[in-house]
N, C-alpha and C. Protein backbone atom coordinates (compact mmCIF):
# COMPACT_ATOMS: atom_id res chain seq x y z
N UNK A 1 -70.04 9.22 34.04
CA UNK A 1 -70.07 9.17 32.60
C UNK A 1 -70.96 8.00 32.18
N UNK A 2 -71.68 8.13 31.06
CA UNK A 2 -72.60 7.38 30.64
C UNK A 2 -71.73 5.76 30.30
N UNK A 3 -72.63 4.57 30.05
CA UNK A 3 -71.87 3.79 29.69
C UNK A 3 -71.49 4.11 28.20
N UNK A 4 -72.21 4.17 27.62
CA UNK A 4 -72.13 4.24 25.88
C UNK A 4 -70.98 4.99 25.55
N UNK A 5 -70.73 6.08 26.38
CA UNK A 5 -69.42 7.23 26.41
C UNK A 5 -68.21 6.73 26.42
N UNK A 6 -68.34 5.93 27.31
CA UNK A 6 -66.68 4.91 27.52
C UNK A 6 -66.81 4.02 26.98
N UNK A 7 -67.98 3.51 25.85
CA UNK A 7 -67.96 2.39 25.26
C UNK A 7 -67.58 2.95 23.78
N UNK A 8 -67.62 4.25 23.38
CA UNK A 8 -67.57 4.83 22.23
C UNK A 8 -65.96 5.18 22.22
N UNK A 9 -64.82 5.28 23.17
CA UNK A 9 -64.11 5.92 24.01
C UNK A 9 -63.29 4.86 23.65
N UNK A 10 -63.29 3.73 24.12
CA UNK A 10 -62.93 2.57 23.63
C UNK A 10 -63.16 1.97 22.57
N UNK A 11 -63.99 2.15 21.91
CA UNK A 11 -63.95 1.19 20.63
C UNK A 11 -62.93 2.59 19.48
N UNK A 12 -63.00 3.79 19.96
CA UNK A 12 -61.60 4.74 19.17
C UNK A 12 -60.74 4.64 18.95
N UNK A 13 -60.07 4.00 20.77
CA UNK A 13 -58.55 4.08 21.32
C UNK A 13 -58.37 2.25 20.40
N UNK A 14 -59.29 1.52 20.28
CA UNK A 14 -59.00 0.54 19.84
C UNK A 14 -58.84 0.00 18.41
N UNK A 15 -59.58 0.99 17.76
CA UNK A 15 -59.88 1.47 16.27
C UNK A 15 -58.67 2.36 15.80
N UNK A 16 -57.72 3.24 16.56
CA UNK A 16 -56.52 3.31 16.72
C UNK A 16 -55.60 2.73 16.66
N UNK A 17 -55.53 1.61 17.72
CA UNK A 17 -54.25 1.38 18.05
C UNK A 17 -54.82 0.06 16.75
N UNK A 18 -55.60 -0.58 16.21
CA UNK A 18 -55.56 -1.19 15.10
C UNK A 18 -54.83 -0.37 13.53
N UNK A 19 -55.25 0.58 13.45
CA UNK A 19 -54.88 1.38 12.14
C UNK A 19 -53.47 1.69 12.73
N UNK A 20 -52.51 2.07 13.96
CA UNK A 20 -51.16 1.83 13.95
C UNK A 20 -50.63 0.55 13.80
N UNK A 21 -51.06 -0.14 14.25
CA UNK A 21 -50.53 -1.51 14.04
C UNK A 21 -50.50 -2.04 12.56
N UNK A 22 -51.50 -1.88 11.74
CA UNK A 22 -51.66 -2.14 10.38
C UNK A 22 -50.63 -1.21 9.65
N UNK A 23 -50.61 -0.11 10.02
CA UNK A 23 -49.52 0.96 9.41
C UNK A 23 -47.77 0.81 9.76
N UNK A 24 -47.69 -0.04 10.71
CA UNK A 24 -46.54 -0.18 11.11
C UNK A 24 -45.89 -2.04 10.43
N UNK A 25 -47.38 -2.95 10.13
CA UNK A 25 -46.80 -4.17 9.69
C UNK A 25 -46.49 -3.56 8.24
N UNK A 26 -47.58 -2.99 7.58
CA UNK A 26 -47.53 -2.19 6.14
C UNK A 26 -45.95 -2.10 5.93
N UNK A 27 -45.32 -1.13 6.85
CA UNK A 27 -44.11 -0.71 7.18
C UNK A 27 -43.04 -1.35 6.86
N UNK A 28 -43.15 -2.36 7.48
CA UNK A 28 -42.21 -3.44 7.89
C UNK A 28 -42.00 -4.37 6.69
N UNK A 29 -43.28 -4.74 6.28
CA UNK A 29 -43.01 -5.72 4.99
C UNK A 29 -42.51 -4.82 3.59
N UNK A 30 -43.05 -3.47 3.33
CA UNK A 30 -42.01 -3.19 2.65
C UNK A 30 -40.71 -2.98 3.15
N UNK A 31 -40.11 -2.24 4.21
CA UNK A 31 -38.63 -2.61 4.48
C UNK A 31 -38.02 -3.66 4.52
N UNK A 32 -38.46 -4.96 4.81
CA UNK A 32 -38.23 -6.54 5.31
C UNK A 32 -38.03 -7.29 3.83
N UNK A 33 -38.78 -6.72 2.75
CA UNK A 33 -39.26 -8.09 1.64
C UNK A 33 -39.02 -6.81 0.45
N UNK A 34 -38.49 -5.87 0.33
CA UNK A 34 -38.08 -5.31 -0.79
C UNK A 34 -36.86 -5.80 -1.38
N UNK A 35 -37.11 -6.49 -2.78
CA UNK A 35 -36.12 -7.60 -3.13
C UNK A 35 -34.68 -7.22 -3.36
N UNK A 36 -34.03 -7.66 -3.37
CA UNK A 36 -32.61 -6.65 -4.12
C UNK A 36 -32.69 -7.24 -5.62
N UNK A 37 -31.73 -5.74 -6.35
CA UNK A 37 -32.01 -5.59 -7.88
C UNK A 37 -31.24 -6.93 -8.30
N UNK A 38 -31.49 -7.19 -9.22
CA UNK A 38 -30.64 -8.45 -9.68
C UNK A 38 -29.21 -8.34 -10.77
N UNK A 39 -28.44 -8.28 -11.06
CA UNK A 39 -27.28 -8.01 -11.28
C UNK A 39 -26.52 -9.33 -12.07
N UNK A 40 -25.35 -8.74 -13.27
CA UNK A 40 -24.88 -9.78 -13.72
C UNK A 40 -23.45 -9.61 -13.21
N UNK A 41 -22.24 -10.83 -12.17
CA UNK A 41 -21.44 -10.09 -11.85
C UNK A 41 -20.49 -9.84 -12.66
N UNK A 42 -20.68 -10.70 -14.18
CA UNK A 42 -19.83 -10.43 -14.91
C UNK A 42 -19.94 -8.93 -15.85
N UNK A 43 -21.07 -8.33 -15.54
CA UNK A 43 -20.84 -7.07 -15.36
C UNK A 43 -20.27 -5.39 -14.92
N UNK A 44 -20.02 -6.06 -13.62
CA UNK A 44 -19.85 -5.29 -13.00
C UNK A 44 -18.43 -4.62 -12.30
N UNK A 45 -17.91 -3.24 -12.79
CA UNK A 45 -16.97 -2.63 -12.40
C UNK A 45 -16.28 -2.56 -11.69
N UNK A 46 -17.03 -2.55 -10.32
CA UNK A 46 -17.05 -1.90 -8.82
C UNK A 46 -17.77 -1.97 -7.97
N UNK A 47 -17.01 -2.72 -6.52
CA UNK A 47 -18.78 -2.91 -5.47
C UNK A 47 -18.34 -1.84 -4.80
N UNK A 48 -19.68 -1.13 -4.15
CA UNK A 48 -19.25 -0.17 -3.74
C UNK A 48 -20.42 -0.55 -2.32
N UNK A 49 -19.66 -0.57 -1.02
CA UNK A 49 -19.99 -0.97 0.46
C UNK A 49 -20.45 0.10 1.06
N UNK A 50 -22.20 0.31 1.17
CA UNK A 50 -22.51 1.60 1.87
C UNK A 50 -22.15 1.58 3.74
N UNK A 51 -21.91 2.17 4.44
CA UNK A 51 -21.50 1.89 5.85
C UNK A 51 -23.24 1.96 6.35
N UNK A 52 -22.98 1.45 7.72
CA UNK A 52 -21.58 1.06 8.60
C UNK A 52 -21.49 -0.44 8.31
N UNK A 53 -19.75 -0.36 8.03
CA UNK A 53 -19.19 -1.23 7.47
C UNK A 53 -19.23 -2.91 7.86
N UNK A 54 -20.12 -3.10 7.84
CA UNK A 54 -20.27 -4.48 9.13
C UNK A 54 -19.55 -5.48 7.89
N UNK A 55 -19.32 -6.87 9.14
CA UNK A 55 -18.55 -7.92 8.84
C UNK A 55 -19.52 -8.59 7.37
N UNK A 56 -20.60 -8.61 8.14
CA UNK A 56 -21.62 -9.35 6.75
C UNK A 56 -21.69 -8.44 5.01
N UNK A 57 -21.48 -6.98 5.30
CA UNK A 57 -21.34 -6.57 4.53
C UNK A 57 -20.42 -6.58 3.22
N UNK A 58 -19.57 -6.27 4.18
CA UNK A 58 -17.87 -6.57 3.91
C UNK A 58 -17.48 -7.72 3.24
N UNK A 59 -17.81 -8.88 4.04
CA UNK A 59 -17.53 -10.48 2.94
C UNK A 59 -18.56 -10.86 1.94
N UNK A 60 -20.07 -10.10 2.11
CA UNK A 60 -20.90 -10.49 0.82
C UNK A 60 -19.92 -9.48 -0.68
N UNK A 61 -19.52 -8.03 -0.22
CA UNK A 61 -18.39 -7.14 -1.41
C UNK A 61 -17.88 -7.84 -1.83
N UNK A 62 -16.42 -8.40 -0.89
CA UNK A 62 -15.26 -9.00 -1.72
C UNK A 62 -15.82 -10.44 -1.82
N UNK A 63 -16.71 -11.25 -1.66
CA UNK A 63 -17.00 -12.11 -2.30
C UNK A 63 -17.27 -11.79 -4.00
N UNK A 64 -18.65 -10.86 -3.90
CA UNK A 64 -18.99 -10.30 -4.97
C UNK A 64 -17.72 -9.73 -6.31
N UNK A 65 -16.68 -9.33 -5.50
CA UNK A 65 -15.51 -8.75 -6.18
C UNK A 65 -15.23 -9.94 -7.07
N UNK A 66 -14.75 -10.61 -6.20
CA UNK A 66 -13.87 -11.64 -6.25
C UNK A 66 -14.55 -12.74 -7.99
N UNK A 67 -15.86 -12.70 -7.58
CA UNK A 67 -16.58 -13.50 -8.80
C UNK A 67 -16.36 -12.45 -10.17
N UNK A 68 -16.30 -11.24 -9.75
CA UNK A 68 -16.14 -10.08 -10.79
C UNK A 68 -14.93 -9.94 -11.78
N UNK A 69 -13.76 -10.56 -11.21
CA UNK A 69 -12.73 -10.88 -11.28
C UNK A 69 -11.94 -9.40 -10.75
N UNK A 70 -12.61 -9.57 -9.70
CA UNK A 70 -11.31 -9.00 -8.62
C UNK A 70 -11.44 -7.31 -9.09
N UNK A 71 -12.75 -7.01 -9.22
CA UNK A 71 -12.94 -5.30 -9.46
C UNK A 71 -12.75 -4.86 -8.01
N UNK A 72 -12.68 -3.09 -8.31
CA UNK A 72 -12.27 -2.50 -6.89
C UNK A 72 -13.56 -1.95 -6.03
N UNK A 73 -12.95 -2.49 -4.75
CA UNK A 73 -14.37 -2.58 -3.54
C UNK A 73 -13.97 -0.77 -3.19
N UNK A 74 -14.97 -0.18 -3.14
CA UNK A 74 -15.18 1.24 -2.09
C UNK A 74 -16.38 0.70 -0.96
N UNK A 75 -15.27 1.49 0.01
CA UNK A 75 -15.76 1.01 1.44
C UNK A 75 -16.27 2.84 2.17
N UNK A 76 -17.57 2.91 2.43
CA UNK A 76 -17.72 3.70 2.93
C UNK A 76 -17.39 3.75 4.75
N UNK A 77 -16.75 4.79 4.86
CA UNK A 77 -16.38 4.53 6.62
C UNK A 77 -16.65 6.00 7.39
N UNK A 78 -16.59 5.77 8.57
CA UNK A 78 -16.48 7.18 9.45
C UNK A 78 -15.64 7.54 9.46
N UNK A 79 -15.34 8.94 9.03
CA UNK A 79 -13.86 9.77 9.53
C UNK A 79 -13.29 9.20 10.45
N UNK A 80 -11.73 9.17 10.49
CA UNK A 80 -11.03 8.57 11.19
C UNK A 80 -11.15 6.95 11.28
N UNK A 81 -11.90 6.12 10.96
CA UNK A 81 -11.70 4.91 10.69
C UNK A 81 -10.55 4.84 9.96
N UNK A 82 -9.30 3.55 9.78
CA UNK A 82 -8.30 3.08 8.90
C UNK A 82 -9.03 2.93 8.39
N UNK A 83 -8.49 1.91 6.42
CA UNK A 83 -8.82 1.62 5.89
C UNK A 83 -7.79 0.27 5.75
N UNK A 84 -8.76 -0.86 5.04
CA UNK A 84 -7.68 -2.04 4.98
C UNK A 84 -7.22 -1.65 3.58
N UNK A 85 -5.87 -2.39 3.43
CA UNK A 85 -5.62 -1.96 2.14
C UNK A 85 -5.78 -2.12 0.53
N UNK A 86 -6.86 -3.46 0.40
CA UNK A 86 -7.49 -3.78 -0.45
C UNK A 86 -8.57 -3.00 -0.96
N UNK A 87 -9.23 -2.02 -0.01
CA UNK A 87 -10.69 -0.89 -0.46
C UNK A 87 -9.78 -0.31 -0.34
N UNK A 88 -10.90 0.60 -1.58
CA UNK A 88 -10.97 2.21 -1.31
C UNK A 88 -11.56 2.84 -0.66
N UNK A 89 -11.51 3.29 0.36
CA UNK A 89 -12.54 3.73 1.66
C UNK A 89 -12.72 5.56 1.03
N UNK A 90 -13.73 5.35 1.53
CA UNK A 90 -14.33 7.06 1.47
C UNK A 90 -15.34 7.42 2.45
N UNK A 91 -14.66 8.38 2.55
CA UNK A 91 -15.13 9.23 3.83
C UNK A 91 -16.43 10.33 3.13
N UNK A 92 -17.72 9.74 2.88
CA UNK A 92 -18.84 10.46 2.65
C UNK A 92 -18.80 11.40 3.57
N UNK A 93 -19.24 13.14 2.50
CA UNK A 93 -19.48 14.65 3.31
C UNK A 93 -20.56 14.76 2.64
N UNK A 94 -21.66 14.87 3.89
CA UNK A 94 -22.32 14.46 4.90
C UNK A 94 -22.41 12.60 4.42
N UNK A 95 -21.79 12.27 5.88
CA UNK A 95 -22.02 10.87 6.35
C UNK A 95 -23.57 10.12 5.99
N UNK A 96 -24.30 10.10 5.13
CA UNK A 96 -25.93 9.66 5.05
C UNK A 96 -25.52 8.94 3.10
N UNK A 97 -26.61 8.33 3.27
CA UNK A 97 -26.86 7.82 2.14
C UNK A 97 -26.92 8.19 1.23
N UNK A 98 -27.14 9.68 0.83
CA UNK A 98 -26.94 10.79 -0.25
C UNK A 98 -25.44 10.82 -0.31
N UNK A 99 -24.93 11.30 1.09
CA UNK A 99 -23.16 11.22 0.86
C UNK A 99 -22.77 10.54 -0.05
N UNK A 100 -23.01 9.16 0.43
CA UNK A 100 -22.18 7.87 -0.21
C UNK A 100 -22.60 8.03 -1.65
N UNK A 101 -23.80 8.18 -2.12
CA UNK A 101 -24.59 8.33 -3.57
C UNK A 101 -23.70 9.07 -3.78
N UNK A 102 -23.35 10.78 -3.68
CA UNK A 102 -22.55 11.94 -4.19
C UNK A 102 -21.37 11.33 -4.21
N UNK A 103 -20.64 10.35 -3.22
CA UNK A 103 -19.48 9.60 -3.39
C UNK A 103 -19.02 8.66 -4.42
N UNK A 104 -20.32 7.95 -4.59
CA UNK A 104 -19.98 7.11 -5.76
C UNK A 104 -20.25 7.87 -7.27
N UNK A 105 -21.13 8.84 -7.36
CA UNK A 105 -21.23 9.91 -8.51
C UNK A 105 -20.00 9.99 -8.72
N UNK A 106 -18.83 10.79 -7.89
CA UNK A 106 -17.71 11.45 -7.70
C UNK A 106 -16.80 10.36 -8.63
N UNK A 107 -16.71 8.81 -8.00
CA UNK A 107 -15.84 7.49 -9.07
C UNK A 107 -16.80 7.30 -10.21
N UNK A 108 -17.69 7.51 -9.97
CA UNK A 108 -17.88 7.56 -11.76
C UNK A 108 -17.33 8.39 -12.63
N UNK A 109 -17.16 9.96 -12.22
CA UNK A 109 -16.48 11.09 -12.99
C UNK A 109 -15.25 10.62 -12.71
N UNK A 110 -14.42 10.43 -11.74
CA UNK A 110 -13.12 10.50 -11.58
C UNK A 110 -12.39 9.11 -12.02
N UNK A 111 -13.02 7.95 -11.62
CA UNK A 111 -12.20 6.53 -11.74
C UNK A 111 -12.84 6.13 -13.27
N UNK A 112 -14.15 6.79 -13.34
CA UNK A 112 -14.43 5.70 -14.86
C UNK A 112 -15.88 4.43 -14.26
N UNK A 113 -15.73 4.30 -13.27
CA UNK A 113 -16.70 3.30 -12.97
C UNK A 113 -17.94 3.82 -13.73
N UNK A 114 -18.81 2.15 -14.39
CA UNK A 114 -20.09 2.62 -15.08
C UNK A 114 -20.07 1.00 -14.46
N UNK A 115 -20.51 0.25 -14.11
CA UNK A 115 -21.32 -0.42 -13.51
C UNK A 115 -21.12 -1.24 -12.45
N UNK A 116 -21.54 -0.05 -11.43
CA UNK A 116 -20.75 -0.62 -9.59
C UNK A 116 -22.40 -1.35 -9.54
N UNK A 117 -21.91 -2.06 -8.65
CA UNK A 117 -23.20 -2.66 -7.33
C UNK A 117 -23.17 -2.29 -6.01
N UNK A 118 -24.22 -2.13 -5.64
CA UNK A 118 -24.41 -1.35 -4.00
C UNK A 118 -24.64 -2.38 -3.32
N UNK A 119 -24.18 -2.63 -2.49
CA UNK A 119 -24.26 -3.78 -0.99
C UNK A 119 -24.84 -2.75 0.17
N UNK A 120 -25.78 -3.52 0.73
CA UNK A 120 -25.96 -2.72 2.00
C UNK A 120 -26.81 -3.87 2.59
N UNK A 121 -27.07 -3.30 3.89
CA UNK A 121 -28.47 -4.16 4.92
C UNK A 121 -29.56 -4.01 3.84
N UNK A 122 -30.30 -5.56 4.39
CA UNK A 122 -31.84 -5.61 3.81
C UNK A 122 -32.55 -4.62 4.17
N UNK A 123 -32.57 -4.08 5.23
CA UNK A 123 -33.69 -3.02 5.65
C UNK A 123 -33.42 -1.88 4.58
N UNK A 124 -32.17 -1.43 4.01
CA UNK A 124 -31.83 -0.34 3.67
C UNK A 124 -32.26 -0.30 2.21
N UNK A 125 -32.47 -1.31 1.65
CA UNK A 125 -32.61 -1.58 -0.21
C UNK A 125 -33.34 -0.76 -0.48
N UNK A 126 -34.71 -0.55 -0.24
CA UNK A 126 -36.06 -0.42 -0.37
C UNK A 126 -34.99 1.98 -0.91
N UNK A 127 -34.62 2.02 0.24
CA UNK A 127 -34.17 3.70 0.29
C UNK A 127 -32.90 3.66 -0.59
N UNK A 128 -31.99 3.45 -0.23
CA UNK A 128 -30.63 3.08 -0.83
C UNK A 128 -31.18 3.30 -2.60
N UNK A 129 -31.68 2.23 -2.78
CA UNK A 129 -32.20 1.97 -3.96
C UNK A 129 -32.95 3.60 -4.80
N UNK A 130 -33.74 4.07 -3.99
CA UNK A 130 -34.52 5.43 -4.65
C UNK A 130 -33.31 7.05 -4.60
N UNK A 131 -32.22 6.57 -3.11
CA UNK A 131 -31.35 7.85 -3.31
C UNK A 131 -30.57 7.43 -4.72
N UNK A 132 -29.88 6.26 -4.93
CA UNK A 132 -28.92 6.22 -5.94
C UNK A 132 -29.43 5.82 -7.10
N UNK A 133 -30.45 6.19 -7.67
CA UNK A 133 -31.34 6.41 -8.54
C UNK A 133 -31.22 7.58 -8.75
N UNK A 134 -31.80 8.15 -8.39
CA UNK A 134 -31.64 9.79 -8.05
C UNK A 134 -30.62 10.21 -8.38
N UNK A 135 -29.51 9.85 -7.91
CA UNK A 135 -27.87 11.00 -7.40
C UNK A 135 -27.13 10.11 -7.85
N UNK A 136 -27.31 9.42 -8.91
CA UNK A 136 -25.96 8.82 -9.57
C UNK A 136 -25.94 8.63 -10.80
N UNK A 137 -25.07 9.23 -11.84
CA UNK A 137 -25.42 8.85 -13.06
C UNK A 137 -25.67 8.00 -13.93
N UNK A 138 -25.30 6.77 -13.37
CA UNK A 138 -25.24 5.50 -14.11
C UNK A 138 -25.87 4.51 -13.17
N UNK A 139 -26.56 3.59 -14.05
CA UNK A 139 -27.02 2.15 -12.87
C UNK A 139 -26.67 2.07 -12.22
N UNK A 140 -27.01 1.57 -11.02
CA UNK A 140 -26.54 1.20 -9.64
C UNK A 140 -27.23 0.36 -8.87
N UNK A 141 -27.27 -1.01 -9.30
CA UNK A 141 -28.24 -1.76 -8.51
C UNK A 141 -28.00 -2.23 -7.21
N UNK A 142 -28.87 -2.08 -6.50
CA UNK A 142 -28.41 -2.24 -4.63
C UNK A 142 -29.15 -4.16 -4.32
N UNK A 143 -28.53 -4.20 -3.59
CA UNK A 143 -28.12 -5.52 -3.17
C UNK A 143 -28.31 -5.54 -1.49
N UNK A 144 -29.23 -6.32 -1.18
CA UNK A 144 -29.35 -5.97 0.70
C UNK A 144 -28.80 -7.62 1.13
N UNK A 145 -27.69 -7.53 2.65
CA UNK A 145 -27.26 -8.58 3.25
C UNK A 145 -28.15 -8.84 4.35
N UNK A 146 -28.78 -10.01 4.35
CA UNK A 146 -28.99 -10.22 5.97
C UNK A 146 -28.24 -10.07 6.75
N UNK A 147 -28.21 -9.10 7.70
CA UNK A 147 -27.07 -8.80 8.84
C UNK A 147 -28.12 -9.67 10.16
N UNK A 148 -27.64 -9.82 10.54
CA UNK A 148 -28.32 -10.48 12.47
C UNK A 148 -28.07 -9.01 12.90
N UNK A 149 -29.19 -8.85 13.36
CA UNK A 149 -29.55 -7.42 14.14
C UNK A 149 -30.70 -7.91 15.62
N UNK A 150 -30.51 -7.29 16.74
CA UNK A 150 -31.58 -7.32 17.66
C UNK A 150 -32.58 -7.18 17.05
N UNK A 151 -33.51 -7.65 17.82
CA UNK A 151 -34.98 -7.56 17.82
C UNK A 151 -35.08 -6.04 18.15
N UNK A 152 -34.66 -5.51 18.54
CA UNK A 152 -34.79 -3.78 18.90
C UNK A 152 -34.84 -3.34 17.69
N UNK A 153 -33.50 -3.26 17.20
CA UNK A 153 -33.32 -3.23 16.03
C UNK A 153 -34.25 -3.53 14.75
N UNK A 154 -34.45 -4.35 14.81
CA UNK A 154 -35.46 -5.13 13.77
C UNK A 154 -36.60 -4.33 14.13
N UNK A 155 -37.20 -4.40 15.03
CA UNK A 155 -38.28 -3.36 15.46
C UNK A 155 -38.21 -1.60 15.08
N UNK A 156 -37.30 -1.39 15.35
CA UNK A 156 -37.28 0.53 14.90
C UNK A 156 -36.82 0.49 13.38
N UNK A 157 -36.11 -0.79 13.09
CA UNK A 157 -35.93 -0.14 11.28
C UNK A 157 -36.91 0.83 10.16
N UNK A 158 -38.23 -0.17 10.32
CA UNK A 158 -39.02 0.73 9.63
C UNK A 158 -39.47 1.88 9.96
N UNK A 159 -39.87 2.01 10.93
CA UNK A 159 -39.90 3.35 11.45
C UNK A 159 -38.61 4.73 10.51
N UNK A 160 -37.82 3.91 11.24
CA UNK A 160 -36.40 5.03 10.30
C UNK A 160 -36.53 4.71 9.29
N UNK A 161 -36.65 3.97 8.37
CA UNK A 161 -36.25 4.10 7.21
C UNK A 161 -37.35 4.47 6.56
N UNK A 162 -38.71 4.67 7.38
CA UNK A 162 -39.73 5.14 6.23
C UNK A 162 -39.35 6.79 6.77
N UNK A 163 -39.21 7.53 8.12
CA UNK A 163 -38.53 8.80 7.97
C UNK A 163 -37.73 9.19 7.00
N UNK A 164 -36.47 8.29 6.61
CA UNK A 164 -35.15 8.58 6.29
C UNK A 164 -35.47 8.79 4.99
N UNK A 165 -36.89 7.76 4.14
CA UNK A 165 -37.03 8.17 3.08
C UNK A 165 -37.46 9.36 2.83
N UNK A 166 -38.65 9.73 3.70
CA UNK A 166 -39.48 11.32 3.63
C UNK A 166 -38.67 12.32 3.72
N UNK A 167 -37.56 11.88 4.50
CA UNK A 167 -35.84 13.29 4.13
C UNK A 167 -35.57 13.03 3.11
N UNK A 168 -34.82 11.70 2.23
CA UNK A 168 -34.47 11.66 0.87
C UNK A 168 -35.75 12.50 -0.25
N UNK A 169 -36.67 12.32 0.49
CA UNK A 169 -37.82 11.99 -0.72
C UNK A 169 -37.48 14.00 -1.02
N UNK A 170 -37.59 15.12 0.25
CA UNK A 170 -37.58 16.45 0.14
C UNK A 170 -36.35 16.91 -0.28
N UNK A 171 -34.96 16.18 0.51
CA UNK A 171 -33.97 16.82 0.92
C UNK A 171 -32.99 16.58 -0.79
N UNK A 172 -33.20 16.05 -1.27
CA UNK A 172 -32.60 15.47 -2.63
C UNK A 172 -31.47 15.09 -2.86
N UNK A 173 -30.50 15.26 -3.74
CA UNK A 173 -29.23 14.66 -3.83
C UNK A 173 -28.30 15.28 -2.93
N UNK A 174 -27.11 15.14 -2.50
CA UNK A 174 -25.94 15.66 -1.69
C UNK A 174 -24.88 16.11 -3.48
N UNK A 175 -24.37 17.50 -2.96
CA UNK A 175 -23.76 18.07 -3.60
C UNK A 175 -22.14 16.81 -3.96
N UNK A 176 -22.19 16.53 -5.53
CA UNK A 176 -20.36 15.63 -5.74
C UNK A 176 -19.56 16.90 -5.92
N UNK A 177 -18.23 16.49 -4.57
CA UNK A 177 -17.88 17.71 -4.29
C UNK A 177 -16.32 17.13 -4.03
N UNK A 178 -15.36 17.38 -4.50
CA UNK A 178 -13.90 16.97 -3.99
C UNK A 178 -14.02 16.67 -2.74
N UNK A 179 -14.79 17.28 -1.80
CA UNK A 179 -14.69 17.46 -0.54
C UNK A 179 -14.49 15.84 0.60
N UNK A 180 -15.32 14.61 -0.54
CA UNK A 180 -15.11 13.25 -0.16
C UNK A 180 -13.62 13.21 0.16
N UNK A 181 -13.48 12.69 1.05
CA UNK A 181 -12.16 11.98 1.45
C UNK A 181 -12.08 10.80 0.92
N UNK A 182 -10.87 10.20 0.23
CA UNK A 182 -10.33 9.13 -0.56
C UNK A 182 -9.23 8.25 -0.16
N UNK A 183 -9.49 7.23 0.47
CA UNK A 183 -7.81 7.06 1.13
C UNK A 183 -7.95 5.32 0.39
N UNK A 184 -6.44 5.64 -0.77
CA UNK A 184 -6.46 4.14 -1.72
C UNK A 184 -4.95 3.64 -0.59
């Protein structure tokens, strides 16, 4: 093979793997640095905890509650998880971020809530933020925790969450359906 051939060959594979790399920091800094909405807590109704339910999650809520003067936390969980007895845990049908959206739709019709706040991971704001927009009738400003996550972790977020959006972005709201499980 000529030289110029494998010199053309290479400057592709390298002209490549530059435009992934640029597409993947792109990535990252919006998942990483998408701010959370800003919120008054003397506003607010109801925090409502998208899963999985981590520890950081959990104490940024009932902190948040607590300044609220003690409004009621919904805790999204996996079937069969307990619930402690301070949340309201709900069992989102289908388990995804639309769920929980169709879940919290559901306490707005049923409990009255008109101005919950969404807690979730930083990575998640950026999506979180555009489903419950979408699929909830009333404001809902999302709020991201620094959780300590691996570097693995930290590494595949964007990836998923720029997928997870291109499903939200087609797949649209999740049907509010009795079908949520409610355990007060």
């Amino acid at each position: 093979m000529p030289r110029t051939a494998s010199r053309r060959r290479h400057a592709w594979l390298w002209g490549i793997l530059a435009v992934v790399v640029a597409l993947y920091v792109a990535m990252s800094v919006s998942v990483f640095t998408t701010p959370s909405d800003r919120y008054d807590v003397h506003d607010i109704d109801a925090v409502f905890i998208l899963g999985p339910p981590t520890e950081a999650r959990i104490a940024a809520g009932e902190r948040i509650a607590q300044e609220a003067g003690g409004v009621p936390v919904y805790l999204s969980v996996w079937p069969g998880v307990g619930c402690r007895p301070q949340f309201v845990c709900v069992h989102a049908d289908p388990w995804t971020t639309a769920g929980e959206a169709a879940a919290l739709a559901e306490a707005v019709r049923d409990d009255g809530v008109r101005h919950p706040l969404v807690v979730t991971g930083d990575e998640h704001v950026m999506r979180a933020r555009y489903i419950f927009d979408r699929c909830v009738p009333v404001a809902a400003p999302v709020i991201g925790i620094d959780e300590h996550v691996s570097l693995a972790v930290r590494f595949w977020q964007p990836i998923y969450q720029w997928g997870a959006m291109a499903k939200a972005f087609f797949a649209g709201c999740a049907d509010v359906r009795p079908g949520t499980t409610r355990i007060i």
